[in-house]
Protein backbone atom coordinates (compact mmCIF):
# COMPACT_ATOMS: atom_id res chain seq x y z
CA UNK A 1 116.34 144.22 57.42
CA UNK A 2 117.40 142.73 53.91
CA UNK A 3 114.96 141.05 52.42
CA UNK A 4 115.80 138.33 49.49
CA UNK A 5 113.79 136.30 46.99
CA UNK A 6 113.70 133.39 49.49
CA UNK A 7 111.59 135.16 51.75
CA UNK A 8 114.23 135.02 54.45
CA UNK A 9 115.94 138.16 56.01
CA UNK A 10 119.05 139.02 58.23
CA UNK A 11 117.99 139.74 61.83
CA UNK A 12 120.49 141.57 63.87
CA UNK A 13 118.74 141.50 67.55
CA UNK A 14 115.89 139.74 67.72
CA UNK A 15 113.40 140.72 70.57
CA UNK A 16 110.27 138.80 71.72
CA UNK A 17 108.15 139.50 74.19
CA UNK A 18 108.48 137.54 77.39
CA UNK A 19 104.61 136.97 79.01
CA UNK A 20 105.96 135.15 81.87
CA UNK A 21 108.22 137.76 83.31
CA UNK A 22 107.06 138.82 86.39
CA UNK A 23 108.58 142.10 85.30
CA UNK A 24 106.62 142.79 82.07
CA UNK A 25 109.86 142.94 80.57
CA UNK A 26 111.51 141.89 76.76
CA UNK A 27 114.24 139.39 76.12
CA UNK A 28 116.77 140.38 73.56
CA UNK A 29 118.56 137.49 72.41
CA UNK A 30 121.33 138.67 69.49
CA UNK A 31 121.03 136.37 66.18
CA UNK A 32 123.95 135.87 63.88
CA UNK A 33 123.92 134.98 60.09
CA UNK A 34 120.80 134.28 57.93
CA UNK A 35 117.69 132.56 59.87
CA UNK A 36 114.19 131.98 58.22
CA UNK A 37 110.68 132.79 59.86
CA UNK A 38 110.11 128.96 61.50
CA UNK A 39 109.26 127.13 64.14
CA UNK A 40 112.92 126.65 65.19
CA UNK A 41 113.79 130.07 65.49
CA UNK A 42 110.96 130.41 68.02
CA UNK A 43 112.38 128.00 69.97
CA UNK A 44 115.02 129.55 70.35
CA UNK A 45 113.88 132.78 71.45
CA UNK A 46 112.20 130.81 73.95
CA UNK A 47 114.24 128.86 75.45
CA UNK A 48 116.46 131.69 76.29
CA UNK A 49 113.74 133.63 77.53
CA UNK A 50 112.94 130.39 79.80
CA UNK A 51 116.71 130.46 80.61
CA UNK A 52 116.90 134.05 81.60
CA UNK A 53 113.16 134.22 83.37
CA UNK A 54 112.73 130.66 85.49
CA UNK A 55 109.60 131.94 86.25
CA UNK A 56 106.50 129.04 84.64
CA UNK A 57 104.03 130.31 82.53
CA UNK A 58 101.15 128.73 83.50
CA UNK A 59 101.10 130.68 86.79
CA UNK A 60 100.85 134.25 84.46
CA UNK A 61 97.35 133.62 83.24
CA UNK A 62 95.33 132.16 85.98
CA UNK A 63 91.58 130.98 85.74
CA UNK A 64 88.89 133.77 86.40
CA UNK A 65 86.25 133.53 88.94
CA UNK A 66 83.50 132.97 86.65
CA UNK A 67 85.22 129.95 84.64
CA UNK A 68 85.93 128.33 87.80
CA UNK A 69 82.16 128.10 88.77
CA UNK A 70 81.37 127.33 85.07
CA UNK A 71 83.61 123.95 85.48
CA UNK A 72 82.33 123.21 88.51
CA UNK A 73 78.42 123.65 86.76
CA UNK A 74 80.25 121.59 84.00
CA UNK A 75 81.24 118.96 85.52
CA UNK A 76 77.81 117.58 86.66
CA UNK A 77 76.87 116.93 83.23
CA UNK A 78 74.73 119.31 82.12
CA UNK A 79 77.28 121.06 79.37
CA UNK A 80 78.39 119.77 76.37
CA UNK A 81 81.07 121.71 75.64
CA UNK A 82 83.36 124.58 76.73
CA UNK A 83 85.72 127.40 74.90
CA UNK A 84 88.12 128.73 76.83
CA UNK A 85 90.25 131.91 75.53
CA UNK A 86 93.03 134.27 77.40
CA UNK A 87 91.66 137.78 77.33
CA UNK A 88 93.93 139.92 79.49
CA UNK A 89 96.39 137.54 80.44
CA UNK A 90 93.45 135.57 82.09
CA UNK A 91 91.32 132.53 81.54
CA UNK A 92 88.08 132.88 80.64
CA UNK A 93 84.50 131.46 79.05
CA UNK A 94 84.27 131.85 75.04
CA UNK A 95 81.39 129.93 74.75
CA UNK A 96 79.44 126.95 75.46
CA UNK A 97 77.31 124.13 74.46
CA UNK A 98 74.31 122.69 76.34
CA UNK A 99 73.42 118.88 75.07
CA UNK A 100 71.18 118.48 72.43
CA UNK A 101 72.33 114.44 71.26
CA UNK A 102 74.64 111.85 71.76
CA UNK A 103 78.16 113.14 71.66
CA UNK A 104 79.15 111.90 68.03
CA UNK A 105 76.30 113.46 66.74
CA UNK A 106 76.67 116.56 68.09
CA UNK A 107 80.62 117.01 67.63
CA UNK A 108 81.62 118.65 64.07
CA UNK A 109 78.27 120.76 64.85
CA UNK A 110 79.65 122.00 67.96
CA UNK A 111 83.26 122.10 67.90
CA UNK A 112 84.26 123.47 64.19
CA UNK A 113 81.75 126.54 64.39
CA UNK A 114 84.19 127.80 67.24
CA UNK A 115 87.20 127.27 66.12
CA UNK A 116 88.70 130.29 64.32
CA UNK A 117 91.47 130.40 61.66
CA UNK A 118 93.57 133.72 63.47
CA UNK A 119 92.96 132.83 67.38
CA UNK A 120 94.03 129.95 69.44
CA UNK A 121 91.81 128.53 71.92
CA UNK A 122 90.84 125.40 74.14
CA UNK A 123 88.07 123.08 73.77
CA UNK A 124 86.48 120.93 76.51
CA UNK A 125 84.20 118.23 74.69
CA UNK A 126 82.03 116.20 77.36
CA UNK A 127 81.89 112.68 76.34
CA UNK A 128 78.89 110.17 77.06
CA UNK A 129 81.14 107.89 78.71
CA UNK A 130 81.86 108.04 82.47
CA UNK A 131 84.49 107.26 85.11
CA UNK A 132 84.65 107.15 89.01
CA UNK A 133 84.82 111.19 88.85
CA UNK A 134 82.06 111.26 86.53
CA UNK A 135 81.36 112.05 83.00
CA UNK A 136 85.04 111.83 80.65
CA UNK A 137 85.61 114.87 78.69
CA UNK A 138 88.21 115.57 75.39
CA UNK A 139 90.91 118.26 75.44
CA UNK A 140 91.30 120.00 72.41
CA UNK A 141 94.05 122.22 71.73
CA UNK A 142 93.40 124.60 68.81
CA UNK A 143 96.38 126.91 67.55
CA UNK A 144 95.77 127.40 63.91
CA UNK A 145 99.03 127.93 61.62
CA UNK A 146 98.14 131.64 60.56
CA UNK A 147 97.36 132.98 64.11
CA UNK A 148 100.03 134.78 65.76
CA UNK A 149 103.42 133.29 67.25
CA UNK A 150 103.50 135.10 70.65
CA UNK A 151 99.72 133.94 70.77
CA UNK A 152 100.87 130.32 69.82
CA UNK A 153 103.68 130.48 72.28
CA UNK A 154 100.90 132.20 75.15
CA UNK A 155 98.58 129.66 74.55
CA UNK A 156 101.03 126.62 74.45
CA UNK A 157 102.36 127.59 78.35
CA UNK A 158 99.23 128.06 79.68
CA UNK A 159 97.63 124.29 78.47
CA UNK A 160 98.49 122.85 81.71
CA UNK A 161 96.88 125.58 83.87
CA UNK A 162 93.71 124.41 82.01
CA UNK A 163 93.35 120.84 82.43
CA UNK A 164 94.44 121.73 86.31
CA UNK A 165 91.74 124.32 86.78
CA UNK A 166 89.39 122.18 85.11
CA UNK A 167 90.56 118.93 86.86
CA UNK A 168 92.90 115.75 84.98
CA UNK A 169 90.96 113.01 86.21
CA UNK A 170 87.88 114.09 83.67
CA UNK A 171 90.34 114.41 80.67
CA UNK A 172 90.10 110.93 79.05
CA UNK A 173 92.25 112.25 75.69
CA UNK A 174 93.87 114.71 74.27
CA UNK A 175 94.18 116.59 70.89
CA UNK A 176 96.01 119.15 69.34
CA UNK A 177 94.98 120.36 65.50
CA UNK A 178 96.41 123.34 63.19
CA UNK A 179 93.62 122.82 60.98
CA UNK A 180 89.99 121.64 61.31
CA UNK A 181 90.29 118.29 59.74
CA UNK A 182 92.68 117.66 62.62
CA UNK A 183 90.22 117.59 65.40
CA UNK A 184 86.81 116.75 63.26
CA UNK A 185 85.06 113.82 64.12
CA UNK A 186 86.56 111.70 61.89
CA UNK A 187 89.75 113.02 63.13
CA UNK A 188 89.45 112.19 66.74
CA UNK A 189 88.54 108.64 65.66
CA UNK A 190 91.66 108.89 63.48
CA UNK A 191 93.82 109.61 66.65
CA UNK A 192 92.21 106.92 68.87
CA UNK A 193 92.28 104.21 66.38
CA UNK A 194 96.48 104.98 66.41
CA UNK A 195 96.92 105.34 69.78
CA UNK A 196 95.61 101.76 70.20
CA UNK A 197 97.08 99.93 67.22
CA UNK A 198 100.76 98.52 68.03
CA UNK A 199 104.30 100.93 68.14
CA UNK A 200 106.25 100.75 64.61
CA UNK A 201 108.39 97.74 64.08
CA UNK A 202 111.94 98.26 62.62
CA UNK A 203 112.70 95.62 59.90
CA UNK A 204 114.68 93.19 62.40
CA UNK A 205 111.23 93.48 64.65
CA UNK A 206 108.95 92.53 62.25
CA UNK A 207 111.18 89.70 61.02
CA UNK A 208 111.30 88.36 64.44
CA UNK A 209 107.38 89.02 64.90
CA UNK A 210 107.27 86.59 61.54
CA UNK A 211 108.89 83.97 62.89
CA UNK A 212 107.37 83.52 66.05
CA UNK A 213 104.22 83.56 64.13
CA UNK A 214 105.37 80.86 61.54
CA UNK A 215 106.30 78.86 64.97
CA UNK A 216 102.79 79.06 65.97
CA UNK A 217 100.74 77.79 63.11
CA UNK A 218 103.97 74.70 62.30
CA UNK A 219 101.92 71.91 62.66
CA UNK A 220 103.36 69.42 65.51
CA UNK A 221 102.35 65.64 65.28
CA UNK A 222 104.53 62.72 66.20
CA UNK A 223 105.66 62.31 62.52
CA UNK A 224 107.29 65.98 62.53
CA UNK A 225 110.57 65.75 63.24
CA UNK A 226 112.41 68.77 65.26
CA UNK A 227 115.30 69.02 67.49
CA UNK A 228 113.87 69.26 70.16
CA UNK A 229 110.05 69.33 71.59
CA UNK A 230 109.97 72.02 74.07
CA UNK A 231 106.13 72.14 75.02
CA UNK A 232 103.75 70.90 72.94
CA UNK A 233 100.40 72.86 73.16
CA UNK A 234 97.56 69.76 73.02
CA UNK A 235 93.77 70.93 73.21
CA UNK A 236 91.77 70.91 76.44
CA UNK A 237 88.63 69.54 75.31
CA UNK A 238 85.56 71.63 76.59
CA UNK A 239 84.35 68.79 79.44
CA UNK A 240 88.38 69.23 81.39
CA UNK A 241 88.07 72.81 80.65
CA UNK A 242 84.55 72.76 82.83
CA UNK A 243 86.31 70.62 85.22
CA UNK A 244 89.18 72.59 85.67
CA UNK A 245 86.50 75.97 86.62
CA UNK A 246 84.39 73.93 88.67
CA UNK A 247 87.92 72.75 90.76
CA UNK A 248 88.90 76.84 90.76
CA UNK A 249 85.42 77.45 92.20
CA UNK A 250 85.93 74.16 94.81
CA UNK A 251 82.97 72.17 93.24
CA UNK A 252 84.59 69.35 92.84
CA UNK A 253 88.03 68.00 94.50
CA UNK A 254 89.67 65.64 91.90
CA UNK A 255 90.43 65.84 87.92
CA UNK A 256 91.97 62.98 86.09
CA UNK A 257 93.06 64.40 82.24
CA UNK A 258 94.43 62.23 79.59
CA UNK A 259 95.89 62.49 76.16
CA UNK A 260 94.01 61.09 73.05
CA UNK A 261 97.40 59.99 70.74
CA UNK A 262 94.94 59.57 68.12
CA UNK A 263 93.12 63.36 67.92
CA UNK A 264 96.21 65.03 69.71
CA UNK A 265 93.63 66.46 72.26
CA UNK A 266 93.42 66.28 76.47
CA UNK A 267 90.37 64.36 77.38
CA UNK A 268 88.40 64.51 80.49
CA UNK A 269 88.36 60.53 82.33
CA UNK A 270 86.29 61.47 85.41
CA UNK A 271 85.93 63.82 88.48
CA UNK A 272 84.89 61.91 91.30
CA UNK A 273 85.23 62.46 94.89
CA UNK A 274 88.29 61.89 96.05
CA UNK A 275 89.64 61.46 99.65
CA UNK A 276 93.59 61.54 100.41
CA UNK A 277 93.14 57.53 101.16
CA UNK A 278 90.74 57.08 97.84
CA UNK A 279 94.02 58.50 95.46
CA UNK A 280 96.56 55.49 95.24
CA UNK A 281 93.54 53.67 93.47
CA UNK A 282 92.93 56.84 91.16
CA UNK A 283 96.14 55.88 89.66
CA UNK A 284 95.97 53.41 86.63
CA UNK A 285 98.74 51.32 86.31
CA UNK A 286 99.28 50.82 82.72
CA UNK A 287 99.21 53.87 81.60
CA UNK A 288 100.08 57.52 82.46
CA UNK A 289 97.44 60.40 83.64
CA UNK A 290 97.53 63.86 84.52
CA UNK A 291 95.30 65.12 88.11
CA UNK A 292 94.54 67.65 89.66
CA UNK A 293 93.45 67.01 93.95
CA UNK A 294 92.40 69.67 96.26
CA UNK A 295 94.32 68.99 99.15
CA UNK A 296 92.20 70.27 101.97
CA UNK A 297 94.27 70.01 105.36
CA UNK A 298 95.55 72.26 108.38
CA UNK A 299 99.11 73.81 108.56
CA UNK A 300 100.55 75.36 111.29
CA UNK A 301 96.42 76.09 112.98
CA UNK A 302 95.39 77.57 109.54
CA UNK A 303 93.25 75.59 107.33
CA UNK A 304 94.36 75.54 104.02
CA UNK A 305 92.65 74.31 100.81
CA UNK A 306 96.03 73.84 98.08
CA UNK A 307 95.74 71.98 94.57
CA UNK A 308 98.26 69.46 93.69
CA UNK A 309 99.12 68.22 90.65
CA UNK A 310 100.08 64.97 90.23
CA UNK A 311 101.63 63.59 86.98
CA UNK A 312 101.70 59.66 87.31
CA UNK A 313 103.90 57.79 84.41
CA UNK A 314 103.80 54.07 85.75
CA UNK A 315 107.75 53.34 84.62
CA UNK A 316 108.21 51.72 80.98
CA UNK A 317 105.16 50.29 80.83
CA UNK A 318 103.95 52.59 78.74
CA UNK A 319 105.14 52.88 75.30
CA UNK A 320 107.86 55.73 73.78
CA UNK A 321 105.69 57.45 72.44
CA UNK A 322 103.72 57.63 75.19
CA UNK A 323 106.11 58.84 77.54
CA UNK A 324 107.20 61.42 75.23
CA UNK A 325 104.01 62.91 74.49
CA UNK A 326 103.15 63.03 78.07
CA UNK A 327 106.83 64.44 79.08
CA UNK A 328 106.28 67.05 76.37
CA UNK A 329 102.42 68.38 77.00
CA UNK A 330 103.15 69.16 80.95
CA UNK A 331 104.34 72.35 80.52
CA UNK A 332 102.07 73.61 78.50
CA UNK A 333 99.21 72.20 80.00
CA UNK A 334 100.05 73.92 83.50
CA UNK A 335 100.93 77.39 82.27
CA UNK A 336 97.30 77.17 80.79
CA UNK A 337 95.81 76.12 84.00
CA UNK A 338 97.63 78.86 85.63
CA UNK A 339 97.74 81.44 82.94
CA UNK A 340 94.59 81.32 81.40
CA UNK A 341 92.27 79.69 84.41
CA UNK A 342 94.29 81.45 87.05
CA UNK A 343 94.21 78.18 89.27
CA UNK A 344 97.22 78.55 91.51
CA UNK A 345 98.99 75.19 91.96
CA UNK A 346 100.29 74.84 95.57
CA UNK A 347 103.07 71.78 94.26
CA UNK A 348 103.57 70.00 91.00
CA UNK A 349 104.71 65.76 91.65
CA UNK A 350 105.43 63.27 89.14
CA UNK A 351 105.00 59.85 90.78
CA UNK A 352 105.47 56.38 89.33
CA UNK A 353 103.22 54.20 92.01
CA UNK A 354 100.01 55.07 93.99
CA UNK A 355 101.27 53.54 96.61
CA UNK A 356 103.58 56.69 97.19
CA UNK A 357 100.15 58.67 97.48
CA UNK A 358 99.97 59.03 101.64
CA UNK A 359 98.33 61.53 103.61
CA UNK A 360 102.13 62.04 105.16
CA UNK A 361 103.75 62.26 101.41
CA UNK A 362 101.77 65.09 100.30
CA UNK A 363 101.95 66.89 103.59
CA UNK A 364 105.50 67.38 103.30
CA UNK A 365 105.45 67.65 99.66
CA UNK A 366 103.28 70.86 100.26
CA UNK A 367 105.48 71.85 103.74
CA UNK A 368 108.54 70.94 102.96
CA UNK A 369 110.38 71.05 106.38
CA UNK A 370 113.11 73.83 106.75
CA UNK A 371 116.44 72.82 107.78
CA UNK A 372 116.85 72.56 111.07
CA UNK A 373 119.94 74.54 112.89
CA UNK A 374 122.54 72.80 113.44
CA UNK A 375 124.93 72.78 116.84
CA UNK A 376 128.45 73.34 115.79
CA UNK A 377 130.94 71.03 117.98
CA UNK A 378 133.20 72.62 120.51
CA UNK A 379 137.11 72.22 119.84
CA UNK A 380 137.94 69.01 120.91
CA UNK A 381 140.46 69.30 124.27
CA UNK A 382 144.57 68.17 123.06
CA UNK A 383 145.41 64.83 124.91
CA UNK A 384 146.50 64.69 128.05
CA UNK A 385 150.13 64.32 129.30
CA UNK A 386 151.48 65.23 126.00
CA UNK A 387 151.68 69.07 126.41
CA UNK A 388 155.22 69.15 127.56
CA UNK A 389 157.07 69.92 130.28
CA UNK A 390 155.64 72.84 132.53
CA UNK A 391 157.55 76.01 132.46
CA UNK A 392 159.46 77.05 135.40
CA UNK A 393 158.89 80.52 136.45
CA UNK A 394 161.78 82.00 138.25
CA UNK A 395 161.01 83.78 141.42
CA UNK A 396 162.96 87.52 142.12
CA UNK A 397 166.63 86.77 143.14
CA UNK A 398 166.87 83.16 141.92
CA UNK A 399 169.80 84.14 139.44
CA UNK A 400 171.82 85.93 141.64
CA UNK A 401 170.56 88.94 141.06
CA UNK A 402 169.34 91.12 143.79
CA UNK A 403 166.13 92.42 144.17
């Protein structure tokens, strides 16, 4: 080998060892040129060793008796933490923790004592929180940047044998640290605070997320002038949003809403009981309303319990504004009844009258009726008499010939 100033050096035939072949055997993988002590030329070796020996690692260095029985002991709760290290090309107990505190205040006690800057190990951290398999626990993955490759490489194959032996569904997270400040307390708070704040925007994404942020807090009144009014979002005062609950949880059977012009808000009038025959006089006739009726009837043997909303606009008497401002706060008003409040709405109806308001209206409003199948006709028959002559059929011999 040449060495040179750069601390690089010509390798002719490279050989690293192989732990997963079944054989015991060594790769040799020939390197051309120049190549430099890093990651990437491990990688390589590897992935032709992987390409040559199919074989997985993680079936090479299988769990011993003993840890077995340990996890098992672990995983009622009693342990606070667990070191597991490969000792002849096996799994096996380093050392544990009983509890002594809560789990953030024994941590950096605990877990940096065992961690060692030449030898790569794994770190089961028992949490105080629980799921339906019991207490959650923390992975950690220590492989420090000064221990040895073939150990990095060992330990990096077997990871998954670990949390299988040990069992996934207690894992709640995962870490993986070169140095100690990686997987410190402060560090694991580090890595959960990221995981939960939002993916990186590229600079088109964040100028969209602007916008539709700026579109939120534009003020909308009946003064500001856009071209066009797509939704306006109005306030549901806290009386309708009570109302609208107590009609989820069938307390009541009838909301009438309306809009305050004035505050820009969506008032509660009243929620009285309210038979089918009782809702043409719900409907005021000078001005428009929003309701809501739970329409309890049967269907087809099945009783059935739907909400309707009804949006009455009595024609142009109302004024434009009005109209507009009721036309415009519809939408939004039902995707936050069914968004936020969950209420499913069986049928939306805009009416104009009360009158129109009949126990037989709303039944097919709600059960439409399916179209029915219709008969095709049979081909008509041609008219008699005008088919033309019939055709003479000759018998055998009529044209002299002989049969």
């Amino acid at each position: 080998m040449n060495f040179s100033s750069s601390n690089s050096y010509f390798v002719p035939v490279a050989v690293v060892p192989f732990p997963g072949c079944p054989s015991r055997s060594w790769a040799e993988l020939p390197v051309q040129g120049k190549c430099g002590w890093c990651r990437c030329f491990i990688h390589q070796h590897l992935n032709y060793c992987l390409a040559k020996h199919p074989w997985s690692l993680d079936k090479f260095c299988p769990a011993t008796t003993e840890l077995r029985d340990f996890f098992a002991k672990a995983r009622n709760g009693s342990v606070r933490l667990i070191k597991v290290i490969i000792e002849d090309e096996q799994l096996v107990l380093g050392a544990h923790k009983e509890l002594s505190r809560r789990w953030d205040a024994d941590y950096d006690a605990f877990v940096l004592p065992l961690l060692d800057e030449q030898q790569p190990c794994y770190v089961l951290y028992r949490l105080d929180s629980q799921n339906a398999q019991g207490y959650e626990w923390l992975f950690i993955s220590w492989s420090p940047d000064s221990s040895p490759v073939r150990l990095k490489m060992l330990y990096a194959a077997t990871r998954a044998t670990v949390k299988k032996e040990f069992g996934g569904g207690h894992i709640k997270d995962e870490m993986f640290g070169t140095v100690k400040e990686d997987v410190s307390l402060s560090g694991y708070q580090k890595h959960v605070s990221s995981c939960s704040a939002p993916a990186p925007l590229t600079a088109a994404e964040q100028e969209l997320q602007q916008i539709r942020i700026n579109e939120v807090k534009t003020e909308i009144s009946v003064e500001s002038k856009h071209q066009t009014l797509q939704g306006l979002a109005f306030p549901l005062q806290l009386d309708a949003q009570q109302a609208i609950q107590a009609l989820k949880q069938k307390k009541i059977n009838y909301i009438q809403l309306k809009l305050d012009l004035e505050r820009e808000t969506i008032d509660l009038v009243h929620t009285s009981p309210t038979e089918i025959a009782d809702l043409p006089k719900r409907i005021p006739q000078d001005s428009a309303r929003y309701h809501f009726f739970l329409y309890k009837h049967s269907h087809e043997g099945d009783y059935l319990e739907s909400v309707v909303f009804i949006y009455s606009m009595p024609g142009y008497k109302c004024s434009i504004k009005e109209r507009m401002l009721y036309s415009s706060c519809k939408s939004r008003l039902l995707d936050t009844v069914e968004q936020e409040f969950c209420l499913e709405i069986a049928k939306k109806i805009e009416i104009d009258d009360g009158a129109e308001l009949t126990a037989e209206f709303l039944y097919e409003e709600v059960h439409p009726k399916q179209h029915a199948f219709k008969q095709a006709f049979a081909k008509p028959k041609g008219p008699v008499g005008k088919r033309g002559q019939k055709r003479l059929i000759k018998g055998p011999g009529e044209n002299g010939e002989d049969s």
